[in-house]
Protein backbone atom coordinates (compact mmCIF):
# COMPACT_ATOMS: atom_id res chain seq x y z
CA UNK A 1 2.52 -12.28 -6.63
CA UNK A 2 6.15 -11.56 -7.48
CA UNK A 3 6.81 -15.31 -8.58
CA UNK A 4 3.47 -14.37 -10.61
CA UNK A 5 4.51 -11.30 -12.23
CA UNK A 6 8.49 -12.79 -12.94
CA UNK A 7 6.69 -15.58 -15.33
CA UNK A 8 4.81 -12.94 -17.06
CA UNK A 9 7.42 -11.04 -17.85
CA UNK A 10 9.62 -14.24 -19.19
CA UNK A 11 6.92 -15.37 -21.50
CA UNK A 12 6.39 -11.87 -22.98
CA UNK A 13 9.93 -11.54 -23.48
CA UNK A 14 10.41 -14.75 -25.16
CA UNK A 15 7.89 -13.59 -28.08
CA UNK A 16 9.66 -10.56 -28.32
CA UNK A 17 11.56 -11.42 -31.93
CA UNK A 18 7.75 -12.33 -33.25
CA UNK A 19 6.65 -8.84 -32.91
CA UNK A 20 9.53 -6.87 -33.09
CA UNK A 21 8.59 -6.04 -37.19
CA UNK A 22 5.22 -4.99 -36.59
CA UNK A 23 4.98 -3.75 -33.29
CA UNK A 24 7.15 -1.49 -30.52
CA UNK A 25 7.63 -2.71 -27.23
CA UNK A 26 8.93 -0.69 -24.14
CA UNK A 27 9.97 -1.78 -20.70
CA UNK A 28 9.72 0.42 -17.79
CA UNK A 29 10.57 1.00 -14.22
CA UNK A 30 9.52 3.72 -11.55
CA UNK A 31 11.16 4.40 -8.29
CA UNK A 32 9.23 4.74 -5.79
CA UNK A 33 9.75 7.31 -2.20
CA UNK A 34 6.26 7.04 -0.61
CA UNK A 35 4.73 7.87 2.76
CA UNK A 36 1.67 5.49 4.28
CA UNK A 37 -0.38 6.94 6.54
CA UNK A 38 -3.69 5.02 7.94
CA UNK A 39 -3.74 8.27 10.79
CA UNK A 40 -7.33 7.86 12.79
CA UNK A 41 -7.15 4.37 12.72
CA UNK A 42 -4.23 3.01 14.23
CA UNK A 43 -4.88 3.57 17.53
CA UNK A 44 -3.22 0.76 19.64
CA UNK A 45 -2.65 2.18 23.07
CA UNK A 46 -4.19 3.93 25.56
CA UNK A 47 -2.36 5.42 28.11
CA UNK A 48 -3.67 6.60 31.64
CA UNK A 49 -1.39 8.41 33.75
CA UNK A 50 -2.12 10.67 37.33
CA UNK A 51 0.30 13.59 37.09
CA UNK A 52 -1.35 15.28 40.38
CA UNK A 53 -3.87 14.15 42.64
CA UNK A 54 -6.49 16.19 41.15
CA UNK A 55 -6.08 15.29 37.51
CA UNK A 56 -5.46 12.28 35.18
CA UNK A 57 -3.93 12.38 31.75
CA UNK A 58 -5.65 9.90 28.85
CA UNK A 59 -3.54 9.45 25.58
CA UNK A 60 -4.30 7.15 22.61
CA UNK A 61 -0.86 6.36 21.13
CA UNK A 62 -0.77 6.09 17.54
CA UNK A 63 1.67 5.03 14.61
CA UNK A 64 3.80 7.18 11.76
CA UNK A 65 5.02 5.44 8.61
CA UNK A 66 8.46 7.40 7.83
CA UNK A 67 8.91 7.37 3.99
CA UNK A 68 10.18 4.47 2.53
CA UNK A 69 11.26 3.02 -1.14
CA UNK A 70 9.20 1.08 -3.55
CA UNK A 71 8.83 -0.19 -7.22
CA UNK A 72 7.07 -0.66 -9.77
CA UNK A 73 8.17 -2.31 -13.19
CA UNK A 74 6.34 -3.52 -16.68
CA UNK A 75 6.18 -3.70 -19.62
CA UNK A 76 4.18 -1.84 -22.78
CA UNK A 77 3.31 -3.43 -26.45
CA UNK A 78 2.00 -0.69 -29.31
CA UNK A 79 1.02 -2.24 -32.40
CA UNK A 80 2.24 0.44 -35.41
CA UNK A 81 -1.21 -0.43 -37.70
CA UNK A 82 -3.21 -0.48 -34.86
CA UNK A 83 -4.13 2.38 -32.42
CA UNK A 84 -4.90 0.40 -29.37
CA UNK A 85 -1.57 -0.18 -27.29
CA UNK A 86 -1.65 -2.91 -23.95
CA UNK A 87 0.61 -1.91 -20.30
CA UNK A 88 1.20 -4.84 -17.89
CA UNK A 89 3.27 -3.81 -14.85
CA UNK A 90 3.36 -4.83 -10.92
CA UNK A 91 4.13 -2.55 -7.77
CA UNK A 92 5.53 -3.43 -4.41
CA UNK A 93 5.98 -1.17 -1.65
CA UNK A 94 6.70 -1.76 2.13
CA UNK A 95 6.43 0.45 4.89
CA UNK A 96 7.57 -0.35 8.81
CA UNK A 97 7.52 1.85 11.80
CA UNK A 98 7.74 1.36 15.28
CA UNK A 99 7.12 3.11 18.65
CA UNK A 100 7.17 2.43 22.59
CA UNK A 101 6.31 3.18 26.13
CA UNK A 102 8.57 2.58 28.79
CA UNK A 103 7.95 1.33 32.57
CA UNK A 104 6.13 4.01 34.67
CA UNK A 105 3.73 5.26 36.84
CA UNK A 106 0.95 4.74 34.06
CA UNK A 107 -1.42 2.18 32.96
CA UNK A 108 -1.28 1.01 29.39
CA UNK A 109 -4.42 -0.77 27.82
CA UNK A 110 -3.84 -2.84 24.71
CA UNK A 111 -6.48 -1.57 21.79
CA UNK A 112 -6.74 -4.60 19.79
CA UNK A 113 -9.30 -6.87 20.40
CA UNK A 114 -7.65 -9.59 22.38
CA UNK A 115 -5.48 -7.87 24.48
CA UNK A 116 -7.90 -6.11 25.64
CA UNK A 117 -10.22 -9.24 26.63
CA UNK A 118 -7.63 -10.81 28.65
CA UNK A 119 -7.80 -7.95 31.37
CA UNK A 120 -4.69 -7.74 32.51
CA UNK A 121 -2.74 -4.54 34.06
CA UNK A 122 0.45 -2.98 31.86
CA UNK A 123 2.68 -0.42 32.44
CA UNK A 124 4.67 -0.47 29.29
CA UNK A 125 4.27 -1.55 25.92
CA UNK A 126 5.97 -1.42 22.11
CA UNK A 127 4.83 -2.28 18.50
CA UNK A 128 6.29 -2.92 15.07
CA UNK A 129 4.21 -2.03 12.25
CA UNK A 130 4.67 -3.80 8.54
CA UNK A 131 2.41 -3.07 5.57
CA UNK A 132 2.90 -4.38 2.48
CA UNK A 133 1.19 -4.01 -1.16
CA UNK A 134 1.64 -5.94 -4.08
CA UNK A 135 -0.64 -5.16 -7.14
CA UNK A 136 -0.63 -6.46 -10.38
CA UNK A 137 -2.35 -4.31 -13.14
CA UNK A 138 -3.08 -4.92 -17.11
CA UNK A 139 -4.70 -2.66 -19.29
CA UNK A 140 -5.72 -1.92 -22.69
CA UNK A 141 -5.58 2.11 -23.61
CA UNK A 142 -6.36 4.21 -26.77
CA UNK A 143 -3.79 7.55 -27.37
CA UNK A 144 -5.91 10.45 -28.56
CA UNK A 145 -4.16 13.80 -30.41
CA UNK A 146 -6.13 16.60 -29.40
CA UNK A 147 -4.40 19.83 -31.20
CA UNK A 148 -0.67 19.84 -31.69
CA UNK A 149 0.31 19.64 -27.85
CA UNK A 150 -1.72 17.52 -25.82
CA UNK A 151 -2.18 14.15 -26.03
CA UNK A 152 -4.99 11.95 -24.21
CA UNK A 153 -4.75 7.93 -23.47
CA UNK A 154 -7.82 6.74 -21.69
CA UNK A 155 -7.56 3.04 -20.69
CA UNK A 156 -9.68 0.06 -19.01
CA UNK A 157 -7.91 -2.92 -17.19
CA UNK A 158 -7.70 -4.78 -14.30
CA UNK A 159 -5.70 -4.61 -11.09
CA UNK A 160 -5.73 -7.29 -8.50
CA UNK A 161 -3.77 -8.31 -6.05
CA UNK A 162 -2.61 -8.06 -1.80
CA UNK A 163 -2.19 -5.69 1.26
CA UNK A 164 -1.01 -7.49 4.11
CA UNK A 165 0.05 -5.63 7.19
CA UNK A 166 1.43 -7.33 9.93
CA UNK A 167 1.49 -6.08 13.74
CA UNK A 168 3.48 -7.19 16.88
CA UNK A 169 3.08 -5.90 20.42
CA UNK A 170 5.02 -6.35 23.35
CA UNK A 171 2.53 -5.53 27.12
CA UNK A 172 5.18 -5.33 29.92
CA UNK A 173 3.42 -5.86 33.04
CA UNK A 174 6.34 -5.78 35.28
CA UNK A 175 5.94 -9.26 35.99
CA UNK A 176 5.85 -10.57 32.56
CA UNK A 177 5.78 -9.48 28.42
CA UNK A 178 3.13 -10.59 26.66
CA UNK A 179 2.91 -10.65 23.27
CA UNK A 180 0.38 -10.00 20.39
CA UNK A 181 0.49 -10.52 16.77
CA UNK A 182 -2.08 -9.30 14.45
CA UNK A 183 -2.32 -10.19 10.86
CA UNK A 184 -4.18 -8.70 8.26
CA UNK A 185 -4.32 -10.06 5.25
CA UNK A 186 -6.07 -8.51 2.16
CA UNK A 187 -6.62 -9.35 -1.78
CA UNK A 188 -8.62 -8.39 -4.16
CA UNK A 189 -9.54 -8.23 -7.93
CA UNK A 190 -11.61 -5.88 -10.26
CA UNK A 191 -11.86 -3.23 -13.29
CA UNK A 192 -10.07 -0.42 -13.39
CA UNK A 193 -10.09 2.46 -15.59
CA UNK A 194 -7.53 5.19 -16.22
CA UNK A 195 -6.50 8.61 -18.24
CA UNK A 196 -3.09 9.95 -18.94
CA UNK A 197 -2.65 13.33 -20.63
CA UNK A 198 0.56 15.05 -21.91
CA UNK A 199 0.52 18.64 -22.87
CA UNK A 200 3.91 19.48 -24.55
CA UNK A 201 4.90 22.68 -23.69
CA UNK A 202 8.82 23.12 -25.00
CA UNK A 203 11.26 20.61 -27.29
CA UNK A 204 11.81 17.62 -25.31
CA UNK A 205 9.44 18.63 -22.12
CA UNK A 206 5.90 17.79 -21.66
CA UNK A 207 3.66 18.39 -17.93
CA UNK A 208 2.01 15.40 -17.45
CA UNK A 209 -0.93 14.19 -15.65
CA UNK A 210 -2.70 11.13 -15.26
CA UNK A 211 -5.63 9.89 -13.05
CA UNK A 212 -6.64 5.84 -12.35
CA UNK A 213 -8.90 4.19 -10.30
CA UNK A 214 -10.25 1.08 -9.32
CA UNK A 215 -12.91 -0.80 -7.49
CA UNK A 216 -12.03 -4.10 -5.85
CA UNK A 217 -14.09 -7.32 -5.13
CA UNK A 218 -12.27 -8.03 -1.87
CA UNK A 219 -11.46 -9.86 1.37
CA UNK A 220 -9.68 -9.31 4.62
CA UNK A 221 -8.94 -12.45 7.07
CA UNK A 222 -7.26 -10.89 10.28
CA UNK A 223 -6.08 -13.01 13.04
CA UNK A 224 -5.54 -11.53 16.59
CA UNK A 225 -3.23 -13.51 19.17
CA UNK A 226 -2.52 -12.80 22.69
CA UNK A 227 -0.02 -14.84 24.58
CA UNK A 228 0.93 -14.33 27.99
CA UNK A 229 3.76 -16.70 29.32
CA UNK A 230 3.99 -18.23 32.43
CA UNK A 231 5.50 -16.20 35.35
CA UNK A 232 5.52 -15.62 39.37
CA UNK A 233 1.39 -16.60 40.26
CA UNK A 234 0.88 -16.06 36.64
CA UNK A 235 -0.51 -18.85 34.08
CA UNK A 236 0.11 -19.06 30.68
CA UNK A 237 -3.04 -18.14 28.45
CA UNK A 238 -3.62 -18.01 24.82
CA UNK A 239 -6.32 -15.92 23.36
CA UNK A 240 -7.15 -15.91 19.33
CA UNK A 241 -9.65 -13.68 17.17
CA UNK A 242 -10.36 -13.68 14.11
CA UNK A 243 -12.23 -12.20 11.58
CA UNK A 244 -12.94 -12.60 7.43
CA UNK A 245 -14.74 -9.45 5.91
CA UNK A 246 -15.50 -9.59 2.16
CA UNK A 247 -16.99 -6.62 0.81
CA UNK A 248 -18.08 -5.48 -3.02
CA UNK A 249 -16.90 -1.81 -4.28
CA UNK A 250 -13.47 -1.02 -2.63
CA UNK A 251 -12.41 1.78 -3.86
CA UNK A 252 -8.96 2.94 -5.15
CA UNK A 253 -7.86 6.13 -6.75
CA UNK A 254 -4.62 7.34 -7.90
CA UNK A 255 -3.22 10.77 -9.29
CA UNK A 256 -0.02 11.73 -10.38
CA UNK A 257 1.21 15.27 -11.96
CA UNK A 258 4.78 16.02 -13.01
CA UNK A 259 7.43 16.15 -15.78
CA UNK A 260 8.48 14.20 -18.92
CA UNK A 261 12.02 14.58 -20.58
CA UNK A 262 11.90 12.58 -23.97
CA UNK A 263 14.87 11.78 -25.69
CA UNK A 264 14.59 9.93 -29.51
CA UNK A 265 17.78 8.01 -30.59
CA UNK A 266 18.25 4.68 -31.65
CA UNK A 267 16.12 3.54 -28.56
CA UNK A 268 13.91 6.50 -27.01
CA UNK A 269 13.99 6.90 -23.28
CA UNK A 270 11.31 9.01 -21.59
CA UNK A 271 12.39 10.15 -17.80
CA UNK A 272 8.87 11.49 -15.62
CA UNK A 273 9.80 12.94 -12.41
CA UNK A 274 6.33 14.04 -10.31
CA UNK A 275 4.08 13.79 -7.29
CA UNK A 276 1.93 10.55 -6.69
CA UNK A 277 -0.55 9.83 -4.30
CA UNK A 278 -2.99 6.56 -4.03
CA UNK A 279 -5.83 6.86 -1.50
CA UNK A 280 -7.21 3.38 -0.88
CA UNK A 281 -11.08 3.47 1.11
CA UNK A 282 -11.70 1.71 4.17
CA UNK A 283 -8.60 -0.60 3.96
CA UNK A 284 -7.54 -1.25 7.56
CA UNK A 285 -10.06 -3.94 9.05
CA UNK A 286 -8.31 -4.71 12.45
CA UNK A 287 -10.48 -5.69 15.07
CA UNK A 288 -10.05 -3.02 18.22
CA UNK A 289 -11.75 -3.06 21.51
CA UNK A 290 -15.22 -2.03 20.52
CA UNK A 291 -15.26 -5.52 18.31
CA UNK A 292 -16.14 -3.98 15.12
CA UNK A 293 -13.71 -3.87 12.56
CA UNK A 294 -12.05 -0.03 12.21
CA UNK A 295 -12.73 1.17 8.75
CA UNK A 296 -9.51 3.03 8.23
CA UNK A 297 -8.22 4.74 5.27
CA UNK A 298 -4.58 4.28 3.65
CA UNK A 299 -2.76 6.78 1.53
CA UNK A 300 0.53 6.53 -0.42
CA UNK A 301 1.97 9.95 -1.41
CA UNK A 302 5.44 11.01 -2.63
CA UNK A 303 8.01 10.68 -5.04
CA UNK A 304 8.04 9.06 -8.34
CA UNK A 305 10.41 8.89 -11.16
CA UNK A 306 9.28 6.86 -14.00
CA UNK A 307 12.18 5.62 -16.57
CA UNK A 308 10.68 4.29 -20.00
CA UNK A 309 12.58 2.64 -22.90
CA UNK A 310 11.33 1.65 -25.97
CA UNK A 311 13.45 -1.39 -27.92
């Protein structure tokens, strides 16, 4: 997708000079400070412990993204005889996290599907979480003067591209460590439509807000694999699951609301600094314990401060 996206950008840029008398063009870059959270669904522990003799403790561990940094980058193309204007731009964000139990006087149970198949006893365990998205979007949009202060741009496009997310596990068993790795890997493709709106409210400042969504044609393939090594009257085993899921009308909806400083020289720069969030239905598909697929939700919220220059 990157490799993708970098072409793009070099053939647009080398029919720059063609256009430059009858058209503007603008490149742009956000910064990104984002949170992912799929809470509810990534469950992939359980922990049973016997503090006294009369009661026993169960605990489903679970993961927390911290915030991380992303990007997203394009470009923009507005035609001066012609009212229509065309955005192509590509986002990448990554978020890790990790967590473990040590050794004790507890059982741990591996949630994922495998692990929990191959029956055996642990009394520790750790995982490292990865997600990462990579999305692609072009669209065509239409600015609309309503009054003297607001401004409207409805658009239609589409976005395509991948969330992979990529899980390890370690299941100490005293013994032994096994080790599971779960990949799941997700693209998709379909229309998307969008509306930005501007309300200028003093000289150079403006609140903005804008709302986009999109539904997605997609597919996830997610591979499970449970090793255990060899060890003392332990054989080495090997178990793999796996899984493809396409499914019609993924749903994806972003909303962002903030601030836009414009300044008009010789180039105009436009600085947005506001709140994002992306909530993206159904997107984790890992296979857990009951065999079916979770269904979990992921959202991206934070920080996002948009830098736009026209040449």
């Amino acid at each position: 997708m990157k490799k993708l996206f970098i072409q793009i950008l070099c053939v647009t840029f080398s029919i720059l000079p063609l256009g430059a008398e009858s058209a503007n063009w603008s490149v742009f870059g956000d910064a990104l400070v984002w949170h992912a959270s799929e809470q509810e669904a990534t469950t992939w522990a359980s922990i049973i412990s016997e503090p006294s003799n009369k009661t026993a403790n169960f605990d489903a561990a679970n993961v927390n993204f911290s915030w991380d940094l992303g990007f997203r980058g394009g470009l923009m193309y507005e035609p001066d005889h012609d009212a229509r204007d065309l955005k192509l731009y590509w986002t990448n964000f990554t978020a890790k996290t990790s967590n473990n139990f040590a050794l004790g006087e507890q059982i741990v149970a591996p949630e994922f599907f495998s692990g929990f198949i191959s029956t055996n006893i642990f009394f520790g365990g750790g995982i490292n979480w990865k997600l990462e998205l990579n999305m692609l979007d072009f669209d065509i949009g239409h600015k609309l003067q309503i009054g003297k202060a607001v401004t409207l741009r409805p658009a239609i496009g589409i976005k395509g591209g991948t969330i992979n997310q990529t899980v390890n596990c370690d299941w100490n068993a005293v013994l032994y460590t096994a080790n599971e790795e779960i990949l799941q890997k997700f693209w998709g493709v379909g229309p998307s439509f969008a509306i930005d709106s501007k309300w200028h409210i003093f000289e150079n400042f403006s609140l903005i807000g804008n709302f986009a969504t999109a539904f997605l044609w997609g597919n996830w393939n997610v591979v499970d694999t449970y090793k255990r090594p060899t060890a003392l009257l332990v054989t080495p085993t090997t178990i793999t699951t796996t899984m493809s899921n396409a499914r019609l009308g993924t749903a994806m909806f972003d909303y962002f609301m903030g601030f836009e400083w414009a300044y008009k020289g010789r180039s105009s720069v436009t600085i947005q600094l506001g709140y994002e969030m992306q909530f993206w239905a159904n997107q984790l598909r890992m296979t857990t314990f009951q065999i079916l697929p979770v269904h979990g939700d992921l959202t991206l919220q934070g920080g996002t401060c948009h830098i736009r220059i026209d040449l």
